[in-house]
Protein backbone atom coordinates (compact mmCIF):
# COMPACT_ATOMS: atom_id res chain seq x y z
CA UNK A 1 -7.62 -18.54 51.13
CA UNK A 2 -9.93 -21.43 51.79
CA UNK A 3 -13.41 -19.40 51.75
CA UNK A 4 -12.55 -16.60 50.52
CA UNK A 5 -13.23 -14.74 46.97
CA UNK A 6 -10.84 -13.39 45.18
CA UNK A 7 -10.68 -12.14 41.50
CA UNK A 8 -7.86 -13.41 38.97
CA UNK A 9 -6.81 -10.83 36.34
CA UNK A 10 -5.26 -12.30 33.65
CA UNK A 11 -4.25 -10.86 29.46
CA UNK A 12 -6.55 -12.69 27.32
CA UNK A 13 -3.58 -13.29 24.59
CA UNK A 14 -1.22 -14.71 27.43
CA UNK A 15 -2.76 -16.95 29.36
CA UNK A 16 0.78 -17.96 31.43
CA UNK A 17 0.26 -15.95 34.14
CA UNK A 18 -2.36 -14.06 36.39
CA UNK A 19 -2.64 -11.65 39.15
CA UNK A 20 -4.23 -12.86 42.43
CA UNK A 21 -6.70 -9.77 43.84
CA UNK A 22 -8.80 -9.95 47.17
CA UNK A 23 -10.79 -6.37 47.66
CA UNK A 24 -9.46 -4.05 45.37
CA UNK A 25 -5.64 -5.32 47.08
CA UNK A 26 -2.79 -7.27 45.16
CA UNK A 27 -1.78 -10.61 46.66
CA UNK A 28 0.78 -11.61 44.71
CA UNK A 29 0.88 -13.68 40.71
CA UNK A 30 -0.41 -17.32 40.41
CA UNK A 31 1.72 -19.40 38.02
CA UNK A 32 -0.57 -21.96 36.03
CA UNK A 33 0.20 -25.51 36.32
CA UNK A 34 -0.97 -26.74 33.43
CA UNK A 35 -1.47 -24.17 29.78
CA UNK A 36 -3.56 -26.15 27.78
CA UNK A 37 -3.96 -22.73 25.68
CA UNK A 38 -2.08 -19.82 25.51
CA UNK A 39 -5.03 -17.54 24.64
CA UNK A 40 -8.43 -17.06 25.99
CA UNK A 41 -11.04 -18.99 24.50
CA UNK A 42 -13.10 -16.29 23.42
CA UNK A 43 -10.24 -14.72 21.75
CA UNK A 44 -10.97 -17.20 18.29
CA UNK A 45 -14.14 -15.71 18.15
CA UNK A 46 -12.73 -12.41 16.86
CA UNK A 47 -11.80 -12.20 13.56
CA UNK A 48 -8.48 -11.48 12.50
CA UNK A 49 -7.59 -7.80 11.41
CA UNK A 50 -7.95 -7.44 7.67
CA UNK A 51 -4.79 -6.35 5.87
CA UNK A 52 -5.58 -3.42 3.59
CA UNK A 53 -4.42 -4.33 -0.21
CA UNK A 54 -0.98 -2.87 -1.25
CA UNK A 55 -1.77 0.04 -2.88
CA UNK A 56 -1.03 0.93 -6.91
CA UNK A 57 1.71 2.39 -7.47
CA UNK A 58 0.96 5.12 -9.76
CA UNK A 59 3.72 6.81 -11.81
CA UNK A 60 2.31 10.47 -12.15
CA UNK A 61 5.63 12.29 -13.69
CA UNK A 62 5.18 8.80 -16.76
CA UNK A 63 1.31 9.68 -17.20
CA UNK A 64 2.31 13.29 -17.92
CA UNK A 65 4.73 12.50 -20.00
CA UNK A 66 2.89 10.13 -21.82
CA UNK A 67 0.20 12.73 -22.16
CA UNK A 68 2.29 15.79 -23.51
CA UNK A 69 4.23 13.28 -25.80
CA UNK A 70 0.36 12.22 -27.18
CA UNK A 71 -0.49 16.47 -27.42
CA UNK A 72 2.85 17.09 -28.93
CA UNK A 73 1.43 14.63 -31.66
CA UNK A 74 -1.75 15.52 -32.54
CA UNK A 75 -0.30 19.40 -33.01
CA UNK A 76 2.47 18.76 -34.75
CA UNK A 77 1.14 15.22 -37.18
CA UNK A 78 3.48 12.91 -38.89
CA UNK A 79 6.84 14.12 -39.89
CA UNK A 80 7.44 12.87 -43.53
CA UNK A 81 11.19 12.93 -44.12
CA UNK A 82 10.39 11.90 -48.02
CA UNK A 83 8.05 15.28 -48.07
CA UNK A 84 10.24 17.07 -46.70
CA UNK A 85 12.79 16.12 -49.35
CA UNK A 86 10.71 16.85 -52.16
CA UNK A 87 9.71 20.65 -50.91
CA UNK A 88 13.81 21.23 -50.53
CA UNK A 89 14.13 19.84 -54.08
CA UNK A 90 10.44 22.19 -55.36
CA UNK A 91 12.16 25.10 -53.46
CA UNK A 92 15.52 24.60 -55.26
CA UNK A 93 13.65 24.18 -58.83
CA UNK A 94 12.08 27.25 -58.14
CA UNK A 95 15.02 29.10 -57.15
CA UNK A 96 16.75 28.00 -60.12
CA UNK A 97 13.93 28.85 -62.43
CA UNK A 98 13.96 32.53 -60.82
CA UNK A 99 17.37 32.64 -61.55
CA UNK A 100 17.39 32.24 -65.66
């Protein structure tokens, strides 16, 4: 092959081997003696992908909840169990009083 041009086609990210080409025709792998790097050189120039962040988790059934629970609230108020106590006893009194 003294002479002669060939082309070497090789996979940038493994370096190990390469495939020996003369005119457009396959002559066979060349097996490198010595792999000083197992990628191409120009190879570190590209960054590395970016990871996209986890994403929030986002509990839509809780928020709703947590929503009608707030509405549910603001309709109804405060239940006062000593209020209510007092209208059973006013509601008794009067009952009474109706009575005599």
């Amino acid at each position: 092959m003294a002479g002669r041009q060939i082309e070497l086609r090789f996979d940038p990210f493994d370096l190990a081997t390469a495939e020996v080409w003369q005119e457009g025709k396959f002559l066979g792998h060349a097996q490198v003696q010595t792999l000083q790097r197992a990628r191409h050189l120009s190879l570190d120039r590209i960054p590395p992908p970016i990871e996209e962040a986890p994403r929030e988790h986002v509990d839509f059934l809780a928020a709703l909840r947590a929503e009608h629970q707030a509405q549910l609230a603001q309709e109804l108020g405060t239940i006062s169990f000593a209020q209510a106590l007092r209208q059973a006893e006013d509601s008794k009194d009067e009952q009474q009083a109706r009575e005599e």
